[in-house]
C-alpha atoms as a PDB file:
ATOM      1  CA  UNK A   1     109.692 102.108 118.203  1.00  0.00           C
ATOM      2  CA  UNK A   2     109.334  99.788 121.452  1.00  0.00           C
ATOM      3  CA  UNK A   3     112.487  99.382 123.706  1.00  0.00           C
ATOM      4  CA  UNK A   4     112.498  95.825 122.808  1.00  0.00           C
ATOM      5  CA  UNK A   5     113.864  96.707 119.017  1.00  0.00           C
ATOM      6  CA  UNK A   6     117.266  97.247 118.099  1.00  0.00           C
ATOM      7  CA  UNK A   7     117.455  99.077 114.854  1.00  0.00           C
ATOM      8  CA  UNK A   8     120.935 100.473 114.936  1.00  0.00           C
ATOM      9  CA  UNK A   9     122.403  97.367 114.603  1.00  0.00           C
ATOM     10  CA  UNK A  10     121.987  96.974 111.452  1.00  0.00           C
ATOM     11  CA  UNK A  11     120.734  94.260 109.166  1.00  0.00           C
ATOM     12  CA  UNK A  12     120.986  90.514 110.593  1.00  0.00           C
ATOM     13  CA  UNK A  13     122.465  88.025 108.475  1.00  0.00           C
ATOM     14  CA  UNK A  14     122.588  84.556 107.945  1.00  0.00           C
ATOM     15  CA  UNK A  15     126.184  83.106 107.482  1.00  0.00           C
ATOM     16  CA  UNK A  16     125.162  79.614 106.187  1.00  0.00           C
ATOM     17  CA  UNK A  17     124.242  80.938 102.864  1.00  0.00           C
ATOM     18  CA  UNK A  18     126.711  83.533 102.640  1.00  0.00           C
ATOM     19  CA  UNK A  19     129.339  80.574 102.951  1.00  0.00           C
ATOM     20  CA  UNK A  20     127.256  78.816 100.300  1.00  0.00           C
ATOM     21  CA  UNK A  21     127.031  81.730  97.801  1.00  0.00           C
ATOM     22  CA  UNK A  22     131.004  82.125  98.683  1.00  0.00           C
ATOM     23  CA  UNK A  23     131.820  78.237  98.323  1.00  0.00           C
ATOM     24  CA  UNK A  24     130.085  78.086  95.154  1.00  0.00           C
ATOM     25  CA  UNK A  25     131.958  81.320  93.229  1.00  0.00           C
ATOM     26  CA  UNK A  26     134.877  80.145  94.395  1.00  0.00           C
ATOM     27  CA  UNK A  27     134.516  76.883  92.695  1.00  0.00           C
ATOM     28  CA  UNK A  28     132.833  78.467  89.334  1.00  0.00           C
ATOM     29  CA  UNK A  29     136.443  80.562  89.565  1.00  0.00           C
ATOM     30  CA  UNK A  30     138.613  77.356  89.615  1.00  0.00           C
ATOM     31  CA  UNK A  31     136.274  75.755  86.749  1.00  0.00           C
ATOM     32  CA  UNK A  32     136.649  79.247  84.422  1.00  0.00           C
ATOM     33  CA  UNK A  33     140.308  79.132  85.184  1.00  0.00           C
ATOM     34  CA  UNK A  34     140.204  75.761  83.929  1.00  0.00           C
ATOM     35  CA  UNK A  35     138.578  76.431  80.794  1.00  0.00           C
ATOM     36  CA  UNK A  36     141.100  79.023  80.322  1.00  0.00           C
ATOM     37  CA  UNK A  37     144.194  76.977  80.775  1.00  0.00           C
ATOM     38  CA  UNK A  38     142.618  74.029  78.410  1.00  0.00           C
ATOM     39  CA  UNK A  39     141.290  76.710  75.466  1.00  0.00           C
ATOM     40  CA  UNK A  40     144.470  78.890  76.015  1.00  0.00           C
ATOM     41  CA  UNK A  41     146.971  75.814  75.860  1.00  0.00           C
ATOM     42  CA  UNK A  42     145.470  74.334  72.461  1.00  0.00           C
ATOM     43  CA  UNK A  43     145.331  77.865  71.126  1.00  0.00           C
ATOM     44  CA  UNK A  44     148.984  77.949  71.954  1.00  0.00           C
ATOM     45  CA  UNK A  45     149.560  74.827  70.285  1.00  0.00           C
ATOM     46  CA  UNK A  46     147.664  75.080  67.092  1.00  0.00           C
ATOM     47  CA  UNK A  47     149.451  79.073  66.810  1.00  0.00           C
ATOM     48  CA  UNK A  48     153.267  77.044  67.169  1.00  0.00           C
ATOM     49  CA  UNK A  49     151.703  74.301  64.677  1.00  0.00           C
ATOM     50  CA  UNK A  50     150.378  76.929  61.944  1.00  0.00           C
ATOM     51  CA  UNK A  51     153.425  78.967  62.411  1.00  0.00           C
ATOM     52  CA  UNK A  52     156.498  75.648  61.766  1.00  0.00           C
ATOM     53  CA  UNK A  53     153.952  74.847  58.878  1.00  0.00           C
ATOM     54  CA  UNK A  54     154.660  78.238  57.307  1.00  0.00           C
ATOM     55  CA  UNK A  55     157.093  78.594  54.343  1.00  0.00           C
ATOM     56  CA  UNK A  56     158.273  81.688  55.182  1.00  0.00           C
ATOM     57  CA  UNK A  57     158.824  82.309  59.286  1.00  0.00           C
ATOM     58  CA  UNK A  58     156.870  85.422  60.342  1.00  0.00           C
ATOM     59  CA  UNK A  59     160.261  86.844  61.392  1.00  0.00           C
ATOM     60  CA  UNK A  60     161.487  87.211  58.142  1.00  0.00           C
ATOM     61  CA  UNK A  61     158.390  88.186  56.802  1.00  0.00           C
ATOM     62  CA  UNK A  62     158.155  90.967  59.289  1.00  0.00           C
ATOM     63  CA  UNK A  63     162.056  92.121  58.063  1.00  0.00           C
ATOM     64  CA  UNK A  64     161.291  91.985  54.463  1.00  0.00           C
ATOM     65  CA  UNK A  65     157.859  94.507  54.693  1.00  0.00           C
ATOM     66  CA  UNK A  66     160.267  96.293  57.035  1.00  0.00           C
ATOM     67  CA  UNK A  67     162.595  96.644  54.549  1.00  0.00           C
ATOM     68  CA  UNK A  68     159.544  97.230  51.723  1.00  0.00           C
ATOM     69  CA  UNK A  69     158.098 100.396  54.150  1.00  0.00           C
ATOM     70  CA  UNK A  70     161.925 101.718  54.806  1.00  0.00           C
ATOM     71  CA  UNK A  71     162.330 101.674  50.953  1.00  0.00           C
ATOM     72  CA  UNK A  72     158.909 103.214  50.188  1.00  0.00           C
ATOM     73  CA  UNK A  73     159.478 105.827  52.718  1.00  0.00           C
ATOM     74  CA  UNK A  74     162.910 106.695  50.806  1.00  0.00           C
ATOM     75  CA  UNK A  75     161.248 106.815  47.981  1.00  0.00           C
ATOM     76  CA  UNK A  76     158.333 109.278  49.038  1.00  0.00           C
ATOM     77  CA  UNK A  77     160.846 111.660  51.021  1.00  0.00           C
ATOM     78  CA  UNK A  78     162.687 112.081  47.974  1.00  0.00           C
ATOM     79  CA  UNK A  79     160.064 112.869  45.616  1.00  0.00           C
ATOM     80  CA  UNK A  80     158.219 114.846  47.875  1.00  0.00           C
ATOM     81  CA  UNK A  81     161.747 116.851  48.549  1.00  0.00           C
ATOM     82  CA  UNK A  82     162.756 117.277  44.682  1.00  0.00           C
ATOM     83  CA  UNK A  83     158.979 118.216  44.154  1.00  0.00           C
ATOM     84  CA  UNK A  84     156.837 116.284  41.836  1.00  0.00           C
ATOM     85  CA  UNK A  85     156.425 116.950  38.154  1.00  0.00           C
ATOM     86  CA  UNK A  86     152.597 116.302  36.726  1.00  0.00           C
ATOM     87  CA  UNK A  87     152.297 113.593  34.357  1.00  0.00           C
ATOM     88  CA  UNK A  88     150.796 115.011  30.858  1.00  0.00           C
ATOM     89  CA  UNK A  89     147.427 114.215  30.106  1.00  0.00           C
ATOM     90  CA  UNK A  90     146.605 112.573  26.437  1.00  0.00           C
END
C-alpha cells in the first residue's frame, strides 16, 4: 500500500444515482399505492353491490347457522350424556 491510498475510508460513492435509484422507488411506491386504492375501492364496491343484491343479509344468515350449531351442539351433549343406544342391524 503507497501513502497516497486511503483504504480506511471506505467505499466512495456516487450520490447522483443513489438519488436516481431513490427518486424512482419512491415513485413505483406512489404508483403501487395507487393500484391499491383503485383495485381495493371497486373490490369494496362490487362486495356492498353483491351483498344489497342478496335475499337473505349475511347477518341473519350468520344468526340462523348460529342458532343451527347451538341446537346441534344441544343435541350432541345430550345424547352423548344419556349414552347412545346401537341401532339393530337387519
Amino acid at each position: 500500500m503507497s501513502n497516497g491510498e486511503n483504504r480506511g475510508s471506505g467505499p466512495q460513492f456516487r450520490t447522483a444515482p443513489l438519488i436516481t435509484s431513490a427518486a424512482m422507488v419512491g415513485a413505483g411506491t406512489v404508483i403501487v399505492l395507487a393500484g391499491l386504492a383503485v383495485g381495493g375501492g371497486h373490490l369494496l364496491s362490487v362486495t356492498r353491490q353483491w351483498v344489497n343484491e342478496m335475499e337473505v343479509p349475511p347477518s341473519e344468515l350468520a344468526r340462523a347457522k348460529w342458532a343451527q350449531a347451538k341446537t346441534a351442539v344441544a343435541a350432541g351433549a345430550q345424547t352423548w350424556q344419556n349414552g347412545s343406544r346401537p341401532v339393530p342391524s337387519r
